[in-house]
N, C-alpha and C. Protein backbone atom coordinates (compact mmCIF):
# COMPACT_ATOMS: atom_id res chain seq x y z
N UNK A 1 0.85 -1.18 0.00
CA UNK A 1 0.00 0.00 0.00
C UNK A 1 0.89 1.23 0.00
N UNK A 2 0.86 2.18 -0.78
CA UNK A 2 1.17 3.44 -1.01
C UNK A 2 0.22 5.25 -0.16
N UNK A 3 0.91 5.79 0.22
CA UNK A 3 0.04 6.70 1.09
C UNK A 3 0.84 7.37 0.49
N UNK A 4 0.01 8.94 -0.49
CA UNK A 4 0.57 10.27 -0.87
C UNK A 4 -0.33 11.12 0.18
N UNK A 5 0.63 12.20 0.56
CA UNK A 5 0.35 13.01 1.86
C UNK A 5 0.64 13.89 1.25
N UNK A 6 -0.25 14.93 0.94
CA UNK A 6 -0.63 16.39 0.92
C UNK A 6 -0.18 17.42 1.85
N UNK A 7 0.12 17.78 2.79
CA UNK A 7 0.66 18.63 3.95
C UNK A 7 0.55 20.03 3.40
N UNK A 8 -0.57 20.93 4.03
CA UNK A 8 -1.19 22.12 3.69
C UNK A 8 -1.29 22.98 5.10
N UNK A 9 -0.23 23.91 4.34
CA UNK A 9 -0.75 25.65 5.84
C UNK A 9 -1.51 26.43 5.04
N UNK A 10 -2.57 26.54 5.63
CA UNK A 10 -3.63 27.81 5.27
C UNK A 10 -3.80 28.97 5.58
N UNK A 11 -3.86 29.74 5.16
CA UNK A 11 -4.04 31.21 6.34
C UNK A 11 -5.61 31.63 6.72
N UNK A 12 -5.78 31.86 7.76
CA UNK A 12 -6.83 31.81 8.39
C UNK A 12 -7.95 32.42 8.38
N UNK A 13 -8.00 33.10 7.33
CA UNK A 13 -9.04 33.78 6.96
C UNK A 13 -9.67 33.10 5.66
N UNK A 14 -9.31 32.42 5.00
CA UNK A 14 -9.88 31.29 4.61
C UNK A 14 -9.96 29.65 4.70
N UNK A 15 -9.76 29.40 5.72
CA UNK A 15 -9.86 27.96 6.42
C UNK A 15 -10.75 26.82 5.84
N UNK A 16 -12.15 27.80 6.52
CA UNK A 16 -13.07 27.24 6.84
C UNK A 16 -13.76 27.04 4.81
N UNK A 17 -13.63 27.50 4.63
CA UNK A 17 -14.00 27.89 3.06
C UNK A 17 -12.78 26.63 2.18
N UNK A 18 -11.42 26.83 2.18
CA UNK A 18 -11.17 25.77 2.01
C UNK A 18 -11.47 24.25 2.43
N UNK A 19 -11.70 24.27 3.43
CA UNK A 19 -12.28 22.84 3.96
C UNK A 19 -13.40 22.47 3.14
N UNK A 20 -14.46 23.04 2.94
CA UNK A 20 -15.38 22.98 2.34
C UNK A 20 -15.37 22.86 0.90
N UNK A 21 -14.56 23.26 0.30
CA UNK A 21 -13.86 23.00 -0.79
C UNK A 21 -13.40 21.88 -1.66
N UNK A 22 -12.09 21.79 0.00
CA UNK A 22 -11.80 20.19 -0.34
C UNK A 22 -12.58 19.22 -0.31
N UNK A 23 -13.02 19.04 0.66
CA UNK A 23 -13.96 18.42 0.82
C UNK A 23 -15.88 17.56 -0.13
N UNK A 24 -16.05 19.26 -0.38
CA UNK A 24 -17.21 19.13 -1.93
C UNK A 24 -16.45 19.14 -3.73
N UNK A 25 -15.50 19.71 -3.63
CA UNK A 25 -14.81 19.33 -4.73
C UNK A 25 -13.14 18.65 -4.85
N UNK A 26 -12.61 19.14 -4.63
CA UNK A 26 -10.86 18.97 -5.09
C UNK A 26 -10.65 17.16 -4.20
N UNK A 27 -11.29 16.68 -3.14
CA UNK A 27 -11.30 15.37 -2.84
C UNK A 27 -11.91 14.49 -3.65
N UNK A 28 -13.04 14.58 -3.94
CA UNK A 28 -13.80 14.33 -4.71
C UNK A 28 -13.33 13.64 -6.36
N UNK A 29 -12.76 14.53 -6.61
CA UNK A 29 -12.21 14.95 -7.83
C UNK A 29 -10.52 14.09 -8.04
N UNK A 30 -10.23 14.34 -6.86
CA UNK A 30 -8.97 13.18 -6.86
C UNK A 30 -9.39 11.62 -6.87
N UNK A 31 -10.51 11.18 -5.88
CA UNK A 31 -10.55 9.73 -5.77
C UNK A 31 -11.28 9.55 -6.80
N UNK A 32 -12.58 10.50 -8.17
CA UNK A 32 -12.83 10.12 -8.77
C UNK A 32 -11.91 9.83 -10.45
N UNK A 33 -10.41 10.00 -9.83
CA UNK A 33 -9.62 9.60 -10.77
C UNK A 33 -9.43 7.58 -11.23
N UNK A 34 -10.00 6.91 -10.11
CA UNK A 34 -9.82 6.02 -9.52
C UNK A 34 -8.92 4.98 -9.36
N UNK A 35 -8.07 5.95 -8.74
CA UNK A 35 -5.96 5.62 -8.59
C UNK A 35 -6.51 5.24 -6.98
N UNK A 36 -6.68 6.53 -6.00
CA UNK A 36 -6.76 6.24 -4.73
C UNK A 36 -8.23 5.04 -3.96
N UNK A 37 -7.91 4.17 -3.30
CA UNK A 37 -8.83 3.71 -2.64
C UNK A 37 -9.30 4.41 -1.34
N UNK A 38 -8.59 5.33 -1.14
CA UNK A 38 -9.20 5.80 0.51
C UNK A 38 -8.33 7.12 1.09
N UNK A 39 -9.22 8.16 1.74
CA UNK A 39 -8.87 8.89 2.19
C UNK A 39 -8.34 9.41 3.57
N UNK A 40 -7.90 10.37 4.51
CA UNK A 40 -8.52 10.79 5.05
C UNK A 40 -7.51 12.19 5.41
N UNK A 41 -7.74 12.64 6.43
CA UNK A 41 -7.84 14.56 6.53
C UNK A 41 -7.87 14.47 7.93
N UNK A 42 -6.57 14.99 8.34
CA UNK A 42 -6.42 14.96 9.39
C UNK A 42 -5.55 16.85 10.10
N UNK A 43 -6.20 17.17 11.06
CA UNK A 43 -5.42 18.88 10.97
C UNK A 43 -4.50 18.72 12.11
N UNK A 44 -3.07 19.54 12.05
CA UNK A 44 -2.16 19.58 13.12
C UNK A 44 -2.63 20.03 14.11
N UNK A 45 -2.80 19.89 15.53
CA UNK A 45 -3.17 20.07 16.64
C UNK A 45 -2.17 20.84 17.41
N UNK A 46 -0.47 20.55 17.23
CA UNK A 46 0.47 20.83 17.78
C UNK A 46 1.27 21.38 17.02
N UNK A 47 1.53 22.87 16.42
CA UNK A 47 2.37 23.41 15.55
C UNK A 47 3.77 22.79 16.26
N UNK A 48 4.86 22.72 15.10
CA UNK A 48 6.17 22.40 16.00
C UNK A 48 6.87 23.81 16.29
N UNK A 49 6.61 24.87 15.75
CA UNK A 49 7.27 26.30 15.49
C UNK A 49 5.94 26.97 16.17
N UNK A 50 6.42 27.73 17.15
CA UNK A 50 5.14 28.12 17.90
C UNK A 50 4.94 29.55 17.60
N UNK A 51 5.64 30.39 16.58
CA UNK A 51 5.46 31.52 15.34
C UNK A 51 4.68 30.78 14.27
N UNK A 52 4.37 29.57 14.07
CA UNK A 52 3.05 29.25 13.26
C UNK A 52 2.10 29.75 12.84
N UNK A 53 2.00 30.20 11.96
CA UNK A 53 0.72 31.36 11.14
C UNK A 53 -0.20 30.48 10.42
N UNK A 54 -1.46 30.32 10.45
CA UNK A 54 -2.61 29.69 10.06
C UNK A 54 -2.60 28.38 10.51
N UNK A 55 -3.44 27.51 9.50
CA UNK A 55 -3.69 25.92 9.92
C UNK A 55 -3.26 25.21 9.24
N UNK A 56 -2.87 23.98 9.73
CA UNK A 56 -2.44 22.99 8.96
C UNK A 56 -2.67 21.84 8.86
N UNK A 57 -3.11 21.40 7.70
CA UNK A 57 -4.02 19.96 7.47
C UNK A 57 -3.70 18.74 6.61
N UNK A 58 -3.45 17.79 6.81
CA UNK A 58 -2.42 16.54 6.52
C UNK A 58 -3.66 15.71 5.18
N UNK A 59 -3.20 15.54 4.57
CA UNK A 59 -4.90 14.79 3.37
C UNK A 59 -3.72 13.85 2.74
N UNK A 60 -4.35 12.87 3.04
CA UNK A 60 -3.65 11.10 2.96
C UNK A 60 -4.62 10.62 1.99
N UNK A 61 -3.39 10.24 1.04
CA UNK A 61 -4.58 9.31 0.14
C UNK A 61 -3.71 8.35 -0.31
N UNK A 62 -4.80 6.90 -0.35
CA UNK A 62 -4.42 5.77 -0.43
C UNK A 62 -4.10 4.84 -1.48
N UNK A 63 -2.94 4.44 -2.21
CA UNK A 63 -3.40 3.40 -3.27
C UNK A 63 -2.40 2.21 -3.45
N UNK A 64 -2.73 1.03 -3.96
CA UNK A 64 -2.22 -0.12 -3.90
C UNK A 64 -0.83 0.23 -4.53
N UNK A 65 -0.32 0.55 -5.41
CA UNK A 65 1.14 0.13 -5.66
C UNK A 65 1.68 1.93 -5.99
N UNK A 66 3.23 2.12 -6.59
CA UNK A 66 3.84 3.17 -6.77
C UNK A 66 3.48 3.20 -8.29
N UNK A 67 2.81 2.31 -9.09
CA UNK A 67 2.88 2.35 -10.60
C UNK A 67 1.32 3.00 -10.15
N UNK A 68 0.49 3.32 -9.49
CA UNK A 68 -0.84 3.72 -9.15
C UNK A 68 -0.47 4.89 -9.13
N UNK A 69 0.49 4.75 -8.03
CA UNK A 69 0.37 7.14 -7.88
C UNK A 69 1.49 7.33 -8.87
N UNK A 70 2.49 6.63 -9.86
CA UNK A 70 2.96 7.57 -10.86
C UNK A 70 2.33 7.77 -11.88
N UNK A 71 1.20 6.80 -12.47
CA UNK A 71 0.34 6.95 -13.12
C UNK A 71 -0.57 8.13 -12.67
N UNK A 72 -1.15 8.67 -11.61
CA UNK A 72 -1.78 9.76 -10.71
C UNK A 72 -0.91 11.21 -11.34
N UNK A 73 0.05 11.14 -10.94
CA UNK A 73 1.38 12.26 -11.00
C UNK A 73 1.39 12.45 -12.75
N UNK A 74 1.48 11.58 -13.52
CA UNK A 74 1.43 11.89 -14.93
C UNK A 74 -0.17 12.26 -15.44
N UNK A 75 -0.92 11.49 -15.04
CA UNK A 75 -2.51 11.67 -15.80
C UNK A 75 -3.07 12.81 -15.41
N UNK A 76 -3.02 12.97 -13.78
CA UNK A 76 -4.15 13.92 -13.41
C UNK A 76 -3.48 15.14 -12.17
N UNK A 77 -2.71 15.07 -11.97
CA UNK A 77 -1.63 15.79 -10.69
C UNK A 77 -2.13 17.13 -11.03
N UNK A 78 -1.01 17.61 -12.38
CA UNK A 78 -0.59 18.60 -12.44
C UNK A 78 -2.25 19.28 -12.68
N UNK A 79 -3.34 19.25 -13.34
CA UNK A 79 -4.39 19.59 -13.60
C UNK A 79 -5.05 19.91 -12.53
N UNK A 80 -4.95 18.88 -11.39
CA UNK A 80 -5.66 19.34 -10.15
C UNK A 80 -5.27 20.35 -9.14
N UNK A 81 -3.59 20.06 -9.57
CA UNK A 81 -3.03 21.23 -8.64
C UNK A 81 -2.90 22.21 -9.60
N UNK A 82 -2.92 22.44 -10.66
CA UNK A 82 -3.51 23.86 -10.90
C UNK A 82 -4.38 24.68 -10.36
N UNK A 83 -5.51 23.57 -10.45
CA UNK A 83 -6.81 24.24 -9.83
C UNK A 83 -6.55 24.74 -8.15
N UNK A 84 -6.08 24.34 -7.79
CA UNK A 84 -5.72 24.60 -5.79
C UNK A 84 -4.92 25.71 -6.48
N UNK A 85 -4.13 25.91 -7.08
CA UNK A 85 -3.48 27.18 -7.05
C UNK A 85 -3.60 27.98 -7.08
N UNK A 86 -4.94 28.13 -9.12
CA UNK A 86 -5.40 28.80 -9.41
C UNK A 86 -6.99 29.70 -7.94
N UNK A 87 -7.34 28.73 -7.40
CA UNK A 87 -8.34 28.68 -6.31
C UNK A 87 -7.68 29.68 -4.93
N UNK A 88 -6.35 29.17 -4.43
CA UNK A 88 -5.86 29.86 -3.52
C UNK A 88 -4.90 30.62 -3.39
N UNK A 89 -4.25 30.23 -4.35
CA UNK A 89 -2.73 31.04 -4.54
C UNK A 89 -2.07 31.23 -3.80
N UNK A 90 -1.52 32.20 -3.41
CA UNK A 90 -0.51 32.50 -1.68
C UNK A 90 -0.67 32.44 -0.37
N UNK A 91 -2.02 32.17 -0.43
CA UNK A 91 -2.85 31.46 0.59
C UNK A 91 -2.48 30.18 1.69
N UNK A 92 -1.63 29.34 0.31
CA UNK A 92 -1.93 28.30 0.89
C UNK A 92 -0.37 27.90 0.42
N UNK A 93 0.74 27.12 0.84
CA UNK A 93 1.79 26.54 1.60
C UNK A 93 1.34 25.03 0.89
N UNK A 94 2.23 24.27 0.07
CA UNK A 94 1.51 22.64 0.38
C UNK A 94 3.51 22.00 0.46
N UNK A 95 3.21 20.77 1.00
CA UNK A 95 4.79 19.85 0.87
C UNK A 95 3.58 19.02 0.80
N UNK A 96 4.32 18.17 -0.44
CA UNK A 96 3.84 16.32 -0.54
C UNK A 96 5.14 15.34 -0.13
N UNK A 97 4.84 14.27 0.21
CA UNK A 97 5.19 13.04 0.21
C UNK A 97 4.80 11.39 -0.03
N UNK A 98 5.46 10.83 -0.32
CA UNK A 98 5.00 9.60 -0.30
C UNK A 98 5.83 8.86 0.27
N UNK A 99 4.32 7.47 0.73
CA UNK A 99 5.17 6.59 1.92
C UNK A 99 4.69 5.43 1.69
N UNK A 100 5.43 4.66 1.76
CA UNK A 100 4.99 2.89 1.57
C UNK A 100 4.62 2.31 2.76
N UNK A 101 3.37 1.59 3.45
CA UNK A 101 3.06 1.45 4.06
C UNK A 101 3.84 -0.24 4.11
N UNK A 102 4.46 -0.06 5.31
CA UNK A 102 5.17 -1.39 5.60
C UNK A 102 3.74 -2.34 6.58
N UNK A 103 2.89 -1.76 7.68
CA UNK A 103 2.79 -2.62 8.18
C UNK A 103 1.33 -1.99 8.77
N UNK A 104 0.07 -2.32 9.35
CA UNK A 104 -0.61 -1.70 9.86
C UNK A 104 -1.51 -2.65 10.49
N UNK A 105 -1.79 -1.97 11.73
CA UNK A 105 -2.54 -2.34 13.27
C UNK A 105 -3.79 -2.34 13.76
């Protein structure tokens, strides 16, 4: 199993509006690529830098192998993250990663 992690600071005057966002479209819109099997959205509770400006929200998405999310990254990536860009622009902060899920409990 493969987990691509989204990692997003928002600034706080549009939060709540992004959430809603993600949530009614730009999620939506990713799993109906149908690369990812599963989501979820999780927000930092504990800044590590306590000069931390806005929010920050972790969006995990799930899929069986690395030929799944490079296929993702070539077909449909760059198109979607246009749209978040074009949508928020300086607003919004993102780091991705990906992680191979060795083992789970």
């Amino acid at each position: 199993m493969v987990q691509f992690n989204v990692t997003i600071n928002i600034e706080a005057d549009v939060v709540e509006e992004f959430l809603v966002w993600m949530r009614d479209k730009h999620i939506p819109d990713v799993m109906n690529t149908g690369i990812f099997k599963s989501y979820k959205i999780a927000e930092l509770i504990a800044p590590v830098e306590p000069e931390q400006v806005g929010t920050t929200f972790s969006f995990q998405y799930f899929c069986e192998t690395m030929n799944d999310y490079f296929r993702y990254e070539k077909e449909f990536a760059p198109s979607l993250r246009q749209e978040v860009t074009e949508k928020y622009g300086s607003k919004i902060v993102a780091f991705r990663s990906v992680m191979e899920i060795l083992a789970e409990g």
